[in-house]
Protein backbone atom coordinates (compact mmCIF):
# COMPACT_ATOMS: atom_id res chain seq x y z
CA UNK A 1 217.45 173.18 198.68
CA UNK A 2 215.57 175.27 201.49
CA UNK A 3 212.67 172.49 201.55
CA UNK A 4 213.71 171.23 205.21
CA UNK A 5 210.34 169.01 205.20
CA UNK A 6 210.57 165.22 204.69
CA UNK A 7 207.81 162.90 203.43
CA UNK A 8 208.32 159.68 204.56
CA UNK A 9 205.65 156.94 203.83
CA UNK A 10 207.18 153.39 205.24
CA UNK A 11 203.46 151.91 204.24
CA UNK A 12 203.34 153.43 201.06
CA UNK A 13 206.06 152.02 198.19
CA UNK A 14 206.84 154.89 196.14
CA UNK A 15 206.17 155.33 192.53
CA UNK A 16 209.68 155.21 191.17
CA UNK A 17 210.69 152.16 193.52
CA UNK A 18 210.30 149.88 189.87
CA UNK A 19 212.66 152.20 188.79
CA UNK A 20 215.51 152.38 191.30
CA UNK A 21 218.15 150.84 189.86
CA UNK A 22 218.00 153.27 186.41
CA UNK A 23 217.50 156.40 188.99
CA UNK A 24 220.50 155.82 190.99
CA UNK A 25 222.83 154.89 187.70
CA UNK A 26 221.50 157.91 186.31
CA UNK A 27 222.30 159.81 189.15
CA UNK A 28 225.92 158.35 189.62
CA UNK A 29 226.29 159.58 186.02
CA UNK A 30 225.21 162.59 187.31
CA UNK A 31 227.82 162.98 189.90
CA UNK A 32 230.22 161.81 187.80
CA UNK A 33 229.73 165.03 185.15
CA UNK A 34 229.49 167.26 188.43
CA UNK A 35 233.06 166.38 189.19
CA UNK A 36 234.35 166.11 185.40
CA UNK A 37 233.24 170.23 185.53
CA UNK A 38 234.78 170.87 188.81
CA UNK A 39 237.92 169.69 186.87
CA UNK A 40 237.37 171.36 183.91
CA UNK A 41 237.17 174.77 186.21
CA UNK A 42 240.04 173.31 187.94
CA UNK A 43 242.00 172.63 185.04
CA UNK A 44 240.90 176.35 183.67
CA UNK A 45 239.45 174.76 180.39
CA UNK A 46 237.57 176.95 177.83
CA UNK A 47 234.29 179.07 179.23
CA UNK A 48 232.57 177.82 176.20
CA UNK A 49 233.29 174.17 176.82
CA UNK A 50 232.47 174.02 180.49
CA UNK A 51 229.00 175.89 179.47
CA UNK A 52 228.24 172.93 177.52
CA UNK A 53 228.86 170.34 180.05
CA UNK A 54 226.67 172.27 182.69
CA UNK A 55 224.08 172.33 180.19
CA UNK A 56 224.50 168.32 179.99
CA UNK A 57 224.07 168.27 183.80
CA UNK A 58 221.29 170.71 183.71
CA UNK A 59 219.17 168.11 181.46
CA UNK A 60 220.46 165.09 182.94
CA UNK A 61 219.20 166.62 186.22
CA UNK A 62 215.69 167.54 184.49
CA UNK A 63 215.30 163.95 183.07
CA UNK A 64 215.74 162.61 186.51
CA UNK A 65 213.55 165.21 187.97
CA UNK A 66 210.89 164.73 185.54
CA UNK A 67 210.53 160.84 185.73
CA UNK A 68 210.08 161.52 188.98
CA UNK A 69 207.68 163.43 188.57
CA UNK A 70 205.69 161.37 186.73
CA UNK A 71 206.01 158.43 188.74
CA UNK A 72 204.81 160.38 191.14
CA UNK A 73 201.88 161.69 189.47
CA UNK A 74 200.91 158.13 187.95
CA UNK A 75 201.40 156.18 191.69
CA UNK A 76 200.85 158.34 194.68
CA UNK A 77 198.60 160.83 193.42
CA UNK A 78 196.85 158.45 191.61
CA UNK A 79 196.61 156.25 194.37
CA UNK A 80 195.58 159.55 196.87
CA UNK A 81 193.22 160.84 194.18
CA UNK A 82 191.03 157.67 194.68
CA UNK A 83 191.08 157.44 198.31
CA UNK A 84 189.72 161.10 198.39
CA UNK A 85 189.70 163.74 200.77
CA UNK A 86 192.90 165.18 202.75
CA UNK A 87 195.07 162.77 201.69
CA UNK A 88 193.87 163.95 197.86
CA UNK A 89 194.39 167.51 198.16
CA UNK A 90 197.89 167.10 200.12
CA UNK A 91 199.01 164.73 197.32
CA UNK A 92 197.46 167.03 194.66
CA UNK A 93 199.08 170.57 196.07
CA UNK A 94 202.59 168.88 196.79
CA UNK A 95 202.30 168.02 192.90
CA UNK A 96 201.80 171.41 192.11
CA UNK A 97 204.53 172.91 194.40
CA UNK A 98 207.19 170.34 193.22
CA UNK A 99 206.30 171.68 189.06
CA UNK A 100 206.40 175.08 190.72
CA UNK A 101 210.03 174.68 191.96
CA UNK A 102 210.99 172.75 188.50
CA UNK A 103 210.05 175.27 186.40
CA UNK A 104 211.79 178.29 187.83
């Protein structure tokens, strides 16, 4: 990623915290099918087959990505939308930048 900025709110509990647990299972699964393809390159299996798998990690990846989203959406631009002004509009245009990058 070339984003090198980092939003850290220690007042503010992020939308997906409710979710934790399920994100980072999800995302060991994740790394777990990352490594099964470095194999499967390692182990020179069929073009075909390893297509597939990086497929699976390409919407595992986007499932994660988009509950994220969401949670985002629902929580702290919610919660920015109703406290109004900056804070609003910096919520509101990070939100659009993040689906920007997502659907490229």
């Amino acid at each position: 990623m070339t984003d090198t900025t980092s939003h850290t709110e220690e007042s503010h509990a992020h939308g997906y915290i409710t979710d934790k647990d399920r994100y980072l299972n999800r995302l060991k699964r994740i790394e777990g099918q990352a490594r099964g393809i470095r194999t499967m390159v390692e182990d020179e299996r069929y073009c075909i087959d390893i297509l597939t798998q990086i497929s699976a990690l390409t919407s595992a990846l986007d499932t994660v990505a988009l509950g994220l989203l969401d949670d985002h959406l629902r929580h702290c631009v919610v919660d920015a939308a109703r406290a109004g002004g900056v804070e609003a509009e910096t919520k509101l245009a990070e939100a659009s930048q993040a689906i920007a990058r997502l659907v490229r």
